[in-house]
N, C-alpha and C. Protein backbone atom coordinates (compact mmCIF):
# COMPACT_ATOMS: atom_id res chain seq x y z
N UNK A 1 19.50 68.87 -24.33
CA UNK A 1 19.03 69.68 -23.22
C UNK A 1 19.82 70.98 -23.17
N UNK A 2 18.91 71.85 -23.19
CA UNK A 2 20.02 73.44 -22.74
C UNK A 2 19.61 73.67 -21.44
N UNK A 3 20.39 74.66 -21.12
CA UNK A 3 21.14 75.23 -19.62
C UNK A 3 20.42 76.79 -19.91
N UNK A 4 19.69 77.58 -19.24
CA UNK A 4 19.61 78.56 -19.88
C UNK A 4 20.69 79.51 -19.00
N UNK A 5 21.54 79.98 -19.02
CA UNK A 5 22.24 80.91 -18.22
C UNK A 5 22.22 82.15 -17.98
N UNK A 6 21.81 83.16 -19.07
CA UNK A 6 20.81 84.25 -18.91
C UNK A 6 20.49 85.20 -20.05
N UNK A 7 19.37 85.72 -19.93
CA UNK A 7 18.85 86.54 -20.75
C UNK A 7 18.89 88.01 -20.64
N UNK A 8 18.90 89.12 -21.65
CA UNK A 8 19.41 89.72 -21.99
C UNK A 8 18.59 90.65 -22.73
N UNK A 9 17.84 91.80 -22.20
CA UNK A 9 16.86 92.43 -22.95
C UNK A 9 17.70 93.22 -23.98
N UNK A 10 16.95 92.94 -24.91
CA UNK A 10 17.81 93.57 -26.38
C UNK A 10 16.39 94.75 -26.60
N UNK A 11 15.21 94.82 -27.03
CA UNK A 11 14.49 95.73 -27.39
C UNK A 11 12.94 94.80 -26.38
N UNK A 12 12.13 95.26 -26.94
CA UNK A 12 10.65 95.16 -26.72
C UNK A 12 10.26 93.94 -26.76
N UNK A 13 10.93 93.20 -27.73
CA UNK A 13 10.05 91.73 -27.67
C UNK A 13 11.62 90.99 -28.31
N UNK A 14 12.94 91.60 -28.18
CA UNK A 14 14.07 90.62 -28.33
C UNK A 14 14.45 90.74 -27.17
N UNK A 15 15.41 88.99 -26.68
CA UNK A 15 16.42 88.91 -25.60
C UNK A 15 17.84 88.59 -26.44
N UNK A 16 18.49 88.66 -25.92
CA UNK A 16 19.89 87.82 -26.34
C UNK A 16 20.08 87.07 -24.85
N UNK A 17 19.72 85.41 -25.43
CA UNK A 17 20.09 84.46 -24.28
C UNK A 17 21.15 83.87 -24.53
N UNK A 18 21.90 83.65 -23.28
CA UNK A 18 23.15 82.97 -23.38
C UNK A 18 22.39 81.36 -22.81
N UNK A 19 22.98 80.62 -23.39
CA UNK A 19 22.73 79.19 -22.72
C UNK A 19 24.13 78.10 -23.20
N UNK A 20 23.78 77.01 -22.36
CA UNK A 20 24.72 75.45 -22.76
C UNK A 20 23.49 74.84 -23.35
N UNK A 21 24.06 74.31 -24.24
CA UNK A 21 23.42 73.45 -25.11
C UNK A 21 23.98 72.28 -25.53
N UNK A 22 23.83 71.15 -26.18
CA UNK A 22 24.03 69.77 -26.84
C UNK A 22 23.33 70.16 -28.11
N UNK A 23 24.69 69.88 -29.57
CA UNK A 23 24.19 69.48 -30.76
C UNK A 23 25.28 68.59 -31.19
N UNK A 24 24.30 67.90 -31.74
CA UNK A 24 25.57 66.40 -32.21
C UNK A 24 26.37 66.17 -30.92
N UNK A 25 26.11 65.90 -30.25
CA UNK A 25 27.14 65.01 -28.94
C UNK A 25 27.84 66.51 -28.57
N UNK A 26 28.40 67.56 -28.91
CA UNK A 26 29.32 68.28 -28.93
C UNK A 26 28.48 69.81 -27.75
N UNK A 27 29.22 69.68 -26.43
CA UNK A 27 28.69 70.54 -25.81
C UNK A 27 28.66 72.11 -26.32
N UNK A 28 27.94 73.11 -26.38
CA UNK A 28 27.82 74.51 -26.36
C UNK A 28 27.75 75.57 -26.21
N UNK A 29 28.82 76.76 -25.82
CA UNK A 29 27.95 78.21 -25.63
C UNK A 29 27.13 78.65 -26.39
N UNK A 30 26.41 79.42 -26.46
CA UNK A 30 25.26 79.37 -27.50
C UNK A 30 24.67 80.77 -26.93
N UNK A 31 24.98 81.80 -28.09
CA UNK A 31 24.68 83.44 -27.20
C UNK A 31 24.14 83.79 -28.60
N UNK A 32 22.69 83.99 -28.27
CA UNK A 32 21.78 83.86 -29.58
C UNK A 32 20.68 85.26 -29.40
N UNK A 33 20.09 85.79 -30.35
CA UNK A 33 18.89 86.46 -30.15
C UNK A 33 17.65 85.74 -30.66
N UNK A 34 16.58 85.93 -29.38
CA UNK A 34 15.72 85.10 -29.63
C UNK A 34 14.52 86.17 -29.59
N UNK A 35 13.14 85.70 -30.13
CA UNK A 35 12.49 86.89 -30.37
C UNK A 35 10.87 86.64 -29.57
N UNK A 36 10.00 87.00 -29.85
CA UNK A 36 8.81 86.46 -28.86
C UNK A 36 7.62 86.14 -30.01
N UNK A 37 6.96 85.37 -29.94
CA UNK A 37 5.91 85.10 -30.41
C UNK A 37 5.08 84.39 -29.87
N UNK A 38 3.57 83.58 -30.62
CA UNK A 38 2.92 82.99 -29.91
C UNK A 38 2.71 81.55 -30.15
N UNK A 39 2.78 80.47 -29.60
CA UNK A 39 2.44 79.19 -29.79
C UNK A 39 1.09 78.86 -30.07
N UNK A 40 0.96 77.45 -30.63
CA UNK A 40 -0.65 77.35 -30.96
C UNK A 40 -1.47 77.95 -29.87
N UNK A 41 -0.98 77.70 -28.44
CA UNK A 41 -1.96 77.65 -27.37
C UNK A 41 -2.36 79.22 -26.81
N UNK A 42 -1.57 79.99 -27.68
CA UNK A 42 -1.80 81.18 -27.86
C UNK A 42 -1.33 82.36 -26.58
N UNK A 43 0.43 81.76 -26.08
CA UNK A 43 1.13 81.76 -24.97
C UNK A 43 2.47 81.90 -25.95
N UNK A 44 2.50 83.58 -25.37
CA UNK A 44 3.85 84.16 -25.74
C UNK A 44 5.03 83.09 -25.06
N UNK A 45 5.65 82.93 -26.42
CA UNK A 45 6.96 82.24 -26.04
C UNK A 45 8.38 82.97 -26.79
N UNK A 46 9.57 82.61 -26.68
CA UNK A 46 10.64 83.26 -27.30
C UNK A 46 11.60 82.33 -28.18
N UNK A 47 11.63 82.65 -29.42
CA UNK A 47 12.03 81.87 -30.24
C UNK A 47 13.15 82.65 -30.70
N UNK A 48 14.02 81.26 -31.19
CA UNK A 48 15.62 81.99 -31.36
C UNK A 48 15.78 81.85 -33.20
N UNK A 49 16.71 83.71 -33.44
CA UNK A 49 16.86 83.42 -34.49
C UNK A 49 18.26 83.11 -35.22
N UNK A 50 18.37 83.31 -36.09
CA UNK A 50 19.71 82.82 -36.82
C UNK A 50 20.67 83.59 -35.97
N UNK A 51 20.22 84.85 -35.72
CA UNK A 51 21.49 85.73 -35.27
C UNK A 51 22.11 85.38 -34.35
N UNK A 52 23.58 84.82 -34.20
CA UNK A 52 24.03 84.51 -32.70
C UNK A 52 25.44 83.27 -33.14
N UNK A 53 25.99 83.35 -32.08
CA UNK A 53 27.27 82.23 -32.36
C UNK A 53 27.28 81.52 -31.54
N UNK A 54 27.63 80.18 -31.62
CA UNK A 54 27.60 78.75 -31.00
C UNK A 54 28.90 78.51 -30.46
N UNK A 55 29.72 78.07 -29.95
CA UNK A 55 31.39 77.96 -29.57
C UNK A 55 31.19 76.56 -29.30
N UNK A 56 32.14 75.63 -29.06
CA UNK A 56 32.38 74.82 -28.52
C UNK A 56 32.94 75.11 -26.64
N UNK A 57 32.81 73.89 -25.81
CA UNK A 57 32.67 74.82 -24.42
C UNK A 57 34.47 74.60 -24.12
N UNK A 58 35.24 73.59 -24.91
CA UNK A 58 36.39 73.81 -24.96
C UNK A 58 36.96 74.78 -25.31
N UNK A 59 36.18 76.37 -26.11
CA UNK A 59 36.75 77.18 -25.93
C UNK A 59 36.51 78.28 -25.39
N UNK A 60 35.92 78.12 -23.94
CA UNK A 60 35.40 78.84 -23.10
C UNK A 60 36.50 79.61 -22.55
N UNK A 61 37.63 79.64 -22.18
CA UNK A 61 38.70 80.05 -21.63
C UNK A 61 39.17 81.13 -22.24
N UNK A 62 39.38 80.99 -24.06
CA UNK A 62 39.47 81.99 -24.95
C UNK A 62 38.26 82.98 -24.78
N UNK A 63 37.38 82.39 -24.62
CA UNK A 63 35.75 83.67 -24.83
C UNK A 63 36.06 84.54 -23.47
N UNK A 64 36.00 83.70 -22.35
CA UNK A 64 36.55 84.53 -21.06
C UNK A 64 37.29 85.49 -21.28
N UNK A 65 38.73 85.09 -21.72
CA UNK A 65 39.60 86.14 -22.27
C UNK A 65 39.76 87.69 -22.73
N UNK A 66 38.37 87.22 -24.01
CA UNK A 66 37.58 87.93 -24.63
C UNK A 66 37.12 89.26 -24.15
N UNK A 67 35.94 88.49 -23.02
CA UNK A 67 35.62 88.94 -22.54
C UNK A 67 36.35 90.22 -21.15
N UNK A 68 37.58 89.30 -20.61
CA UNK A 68 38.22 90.44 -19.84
C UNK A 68 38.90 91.51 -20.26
N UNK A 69 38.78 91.08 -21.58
CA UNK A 69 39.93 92.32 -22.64
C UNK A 69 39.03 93.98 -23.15
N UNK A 70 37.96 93.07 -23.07
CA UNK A 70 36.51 94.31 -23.36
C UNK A 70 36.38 95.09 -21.73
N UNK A 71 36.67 94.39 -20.72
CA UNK A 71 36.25 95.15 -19.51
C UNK A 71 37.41 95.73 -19.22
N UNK A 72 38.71 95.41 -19.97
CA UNK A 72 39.92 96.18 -19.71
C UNK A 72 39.81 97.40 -20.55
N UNK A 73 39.37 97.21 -21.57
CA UNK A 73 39.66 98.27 -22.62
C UNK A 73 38.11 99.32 -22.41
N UNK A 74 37.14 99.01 -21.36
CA UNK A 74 36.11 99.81 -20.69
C UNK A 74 36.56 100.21 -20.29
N UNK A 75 37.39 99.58 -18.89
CA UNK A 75 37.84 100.73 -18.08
C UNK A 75 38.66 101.86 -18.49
N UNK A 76 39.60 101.48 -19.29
CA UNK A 76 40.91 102.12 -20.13
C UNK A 76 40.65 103.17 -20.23
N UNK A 77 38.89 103.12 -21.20
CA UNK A 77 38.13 104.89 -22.03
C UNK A 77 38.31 105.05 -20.81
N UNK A 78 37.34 104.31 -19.90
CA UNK A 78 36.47 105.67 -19.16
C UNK A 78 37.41 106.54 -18.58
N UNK A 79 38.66 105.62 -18.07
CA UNK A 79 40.21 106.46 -17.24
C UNK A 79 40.82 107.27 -18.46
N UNK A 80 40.67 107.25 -19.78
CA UNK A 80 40.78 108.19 -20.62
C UNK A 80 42.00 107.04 -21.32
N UNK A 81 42.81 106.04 -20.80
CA UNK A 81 44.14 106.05 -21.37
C UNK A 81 43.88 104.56 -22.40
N UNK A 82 44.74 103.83 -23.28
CA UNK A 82 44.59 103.59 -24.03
C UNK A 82 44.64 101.44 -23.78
N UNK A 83 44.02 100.95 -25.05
CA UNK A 83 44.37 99.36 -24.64
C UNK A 83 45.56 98.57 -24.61
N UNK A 84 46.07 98.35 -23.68
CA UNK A 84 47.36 97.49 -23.75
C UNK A 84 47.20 95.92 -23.86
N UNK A 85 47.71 95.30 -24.48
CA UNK A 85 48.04 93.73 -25.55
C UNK A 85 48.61 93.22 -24.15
C-alpha cells in the first residue's frame, strides 16, 4: 500500500510524487517522477518512471537534514553570504 504525500508539477503531463510505500516488508520514501497516460478504459492516469530514489524510512532524519541544509544554503544566496557546515 502507498501513502501518497504529495505531488509535484514537473512539466505538462510530469509530477514528481513523493509517497510511503511497502516493498519487500521494508517501509519507503519514494520521491519518483511519474508521467500521465491512458489506461485501457481510456482515463488519464499517472504512471511512475525509473527516475526517482527510494530511501528506507529509517533514514528519514538524514533526508530531513538534507533537506534543512538546502533551505539554509537558500537563504544564505538570497542574504548574499555563504554555506556554513
Amino acid at each position: 500500500m502507498s501513502v501518497i504525500i504529495k505531488d509535484i508539477p514537473k512539466s505538462n503531463n510530469e509530477i514528481i510524487r513523493i509517497e510511503v510505500s511497502e516493498f519487500k516488508g521494508m517501509d519507503l520514501i519514494n520521491i519518483r517522477i511519474w508521467y500521465q497516460a491512458f489506461d485501457a478504459g481510456g482515463n488519464m492516469v499517472y504512471k511512475p518512471t525509473q527516475k526517482g530514489v527510494a530511501i528506507n524510512v529509517s533514514q528519514y532524519e538524514e533526508l530531513r537534514d538534507g533537506i534543512e541544509k538546502i533551505n539554509n544554503y537558500l537563504q544564505d544566496k538570497k542574504s548574499g553570504a555563504t554555506l556554513q557546515e
